[in-house]
C-alpha atoms as a PDB file:
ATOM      1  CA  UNK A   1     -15.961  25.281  -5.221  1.00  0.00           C
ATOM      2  CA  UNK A   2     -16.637  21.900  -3.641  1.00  0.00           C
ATOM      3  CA  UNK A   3     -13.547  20.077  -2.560  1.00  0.00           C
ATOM      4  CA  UNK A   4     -12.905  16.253  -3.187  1.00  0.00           C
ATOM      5  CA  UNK A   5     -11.544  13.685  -0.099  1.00  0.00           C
ATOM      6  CA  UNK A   6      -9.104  11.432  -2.517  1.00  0.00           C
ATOM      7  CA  UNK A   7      -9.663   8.840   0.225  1.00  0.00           C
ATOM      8  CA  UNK A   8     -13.648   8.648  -0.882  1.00  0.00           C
ATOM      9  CA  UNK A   9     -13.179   9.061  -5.137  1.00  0.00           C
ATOM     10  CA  UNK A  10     -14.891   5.741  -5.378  1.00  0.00           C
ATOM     11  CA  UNK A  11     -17.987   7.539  -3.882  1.00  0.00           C
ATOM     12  CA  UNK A  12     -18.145   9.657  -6.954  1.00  0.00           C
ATOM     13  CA  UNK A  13     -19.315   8.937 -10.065  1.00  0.00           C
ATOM     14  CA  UNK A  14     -17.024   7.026 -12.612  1.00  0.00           C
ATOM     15  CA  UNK A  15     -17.478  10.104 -14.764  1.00  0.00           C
ATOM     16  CA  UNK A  16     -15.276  12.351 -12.281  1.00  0.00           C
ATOM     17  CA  UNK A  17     -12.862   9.463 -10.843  1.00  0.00           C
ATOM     18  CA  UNK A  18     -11.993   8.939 -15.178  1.00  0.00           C
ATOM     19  CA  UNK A  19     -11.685  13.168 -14.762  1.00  0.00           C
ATOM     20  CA  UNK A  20      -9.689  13.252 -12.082  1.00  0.00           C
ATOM     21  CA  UNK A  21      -7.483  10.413 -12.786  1.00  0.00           C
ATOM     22  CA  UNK A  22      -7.069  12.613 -16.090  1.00  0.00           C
ATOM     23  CA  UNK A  23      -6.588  15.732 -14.669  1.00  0.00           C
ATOM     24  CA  UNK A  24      -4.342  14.348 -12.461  1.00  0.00           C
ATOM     25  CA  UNK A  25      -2.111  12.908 -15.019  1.00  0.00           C
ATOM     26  CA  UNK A  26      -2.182  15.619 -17.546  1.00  0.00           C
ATOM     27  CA  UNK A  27      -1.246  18.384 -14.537  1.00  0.00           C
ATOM     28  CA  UNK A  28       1.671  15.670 -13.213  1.00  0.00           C
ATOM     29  CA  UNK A  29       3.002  14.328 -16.034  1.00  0.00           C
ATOM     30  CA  UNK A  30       1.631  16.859 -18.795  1.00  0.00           C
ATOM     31  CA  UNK A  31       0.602  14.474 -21.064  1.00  0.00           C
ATOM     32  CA  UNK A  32      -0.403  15.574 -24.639  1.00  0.00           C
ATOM     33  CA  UNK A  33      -4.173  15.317 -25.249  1.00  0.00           C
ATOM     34  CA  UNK A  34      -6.163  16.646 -27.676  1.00  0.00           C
ATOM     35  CA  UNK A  35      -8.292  20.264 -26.856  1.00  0.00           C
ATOM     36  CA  UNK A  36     -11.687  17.980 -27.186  1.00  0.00           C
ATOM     37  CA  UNK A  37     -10.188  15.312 -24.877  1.00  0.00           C
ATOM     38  CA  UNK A  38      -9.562  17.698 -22.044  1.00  0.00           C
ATOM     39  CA  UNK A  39     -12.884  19.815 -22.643  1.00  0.00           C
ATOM     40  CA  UNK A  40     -14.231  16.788 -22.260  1.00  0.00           C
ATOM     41  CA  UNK A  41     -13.359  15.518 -18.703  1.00  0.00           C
ATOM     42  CA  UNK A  42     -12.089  19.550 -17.699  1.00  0.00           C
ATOM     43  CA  UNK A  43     -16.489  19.994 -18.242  1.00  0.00           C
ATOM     44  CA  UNK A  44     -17.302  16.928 -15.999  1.00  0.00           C
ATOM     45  CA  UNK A  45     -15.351  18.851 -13.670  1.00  0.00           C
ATOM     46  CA  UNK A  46     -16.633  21.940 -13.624  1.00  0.00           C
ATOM     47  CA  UNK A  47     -20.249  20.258 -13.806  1.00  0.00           C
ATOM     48  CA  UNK A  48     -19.386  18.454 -10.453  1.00  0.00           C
ATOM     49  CA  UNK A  49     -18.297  21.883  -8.770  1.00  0.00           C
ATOM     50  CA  UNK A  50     -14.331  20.439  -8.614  1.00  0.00           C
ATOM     51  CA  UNK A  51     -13.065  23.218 -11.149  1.00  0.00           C
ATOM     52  CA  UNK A  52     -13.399  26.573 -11.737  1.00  0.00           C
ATOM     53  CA  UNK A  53     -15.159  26.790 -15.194  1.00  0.00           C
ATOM     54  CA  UNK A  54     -12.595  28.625 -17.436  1.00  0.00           C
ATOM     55  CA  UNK A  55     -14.847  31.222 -18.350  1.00  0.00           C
ATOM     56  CA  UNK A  56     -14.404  32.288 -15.046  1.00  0.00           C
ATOM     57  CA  UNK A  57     -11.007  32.631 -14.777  1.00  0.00           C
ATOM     58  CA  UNK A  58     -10.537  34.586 -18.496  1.00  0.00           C
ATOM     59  CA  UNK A  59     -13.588  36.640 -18.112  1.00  0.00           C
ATOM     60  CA  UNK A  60     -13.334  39.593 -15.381  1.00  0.00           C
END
């Protein structure tokens, strides 16, 4: 899994900072989103090598 230097997120794409900044916020504060609203941005994730896709971690 490739890891992500905070101090260089406006490197990335504004696909994963909006991702992050969600994930961040939803993990911290756990905000209530929808299941298609966090597939959404959890997918750019994965896509990007940041998270482990869930398959992975429900599938032996």
């Amino acid at each position: 899994m490739k890891m992500l230097d905070l101090n260089k997120l406006d490197e990335e794409p504004i696909e994963v900072q909006q991702a992050v900044a969600f994930y961040a916020s939803h993990t911290i504060n756990e905000v209530r989103v929808t299941t298609e609203k966090r597939r959404k941005y959890y997918s750019v994730l994965e896509d990007a090598g940041l998270l482990e896709p869930l398959k992975s971690v429900v599938e032996p």
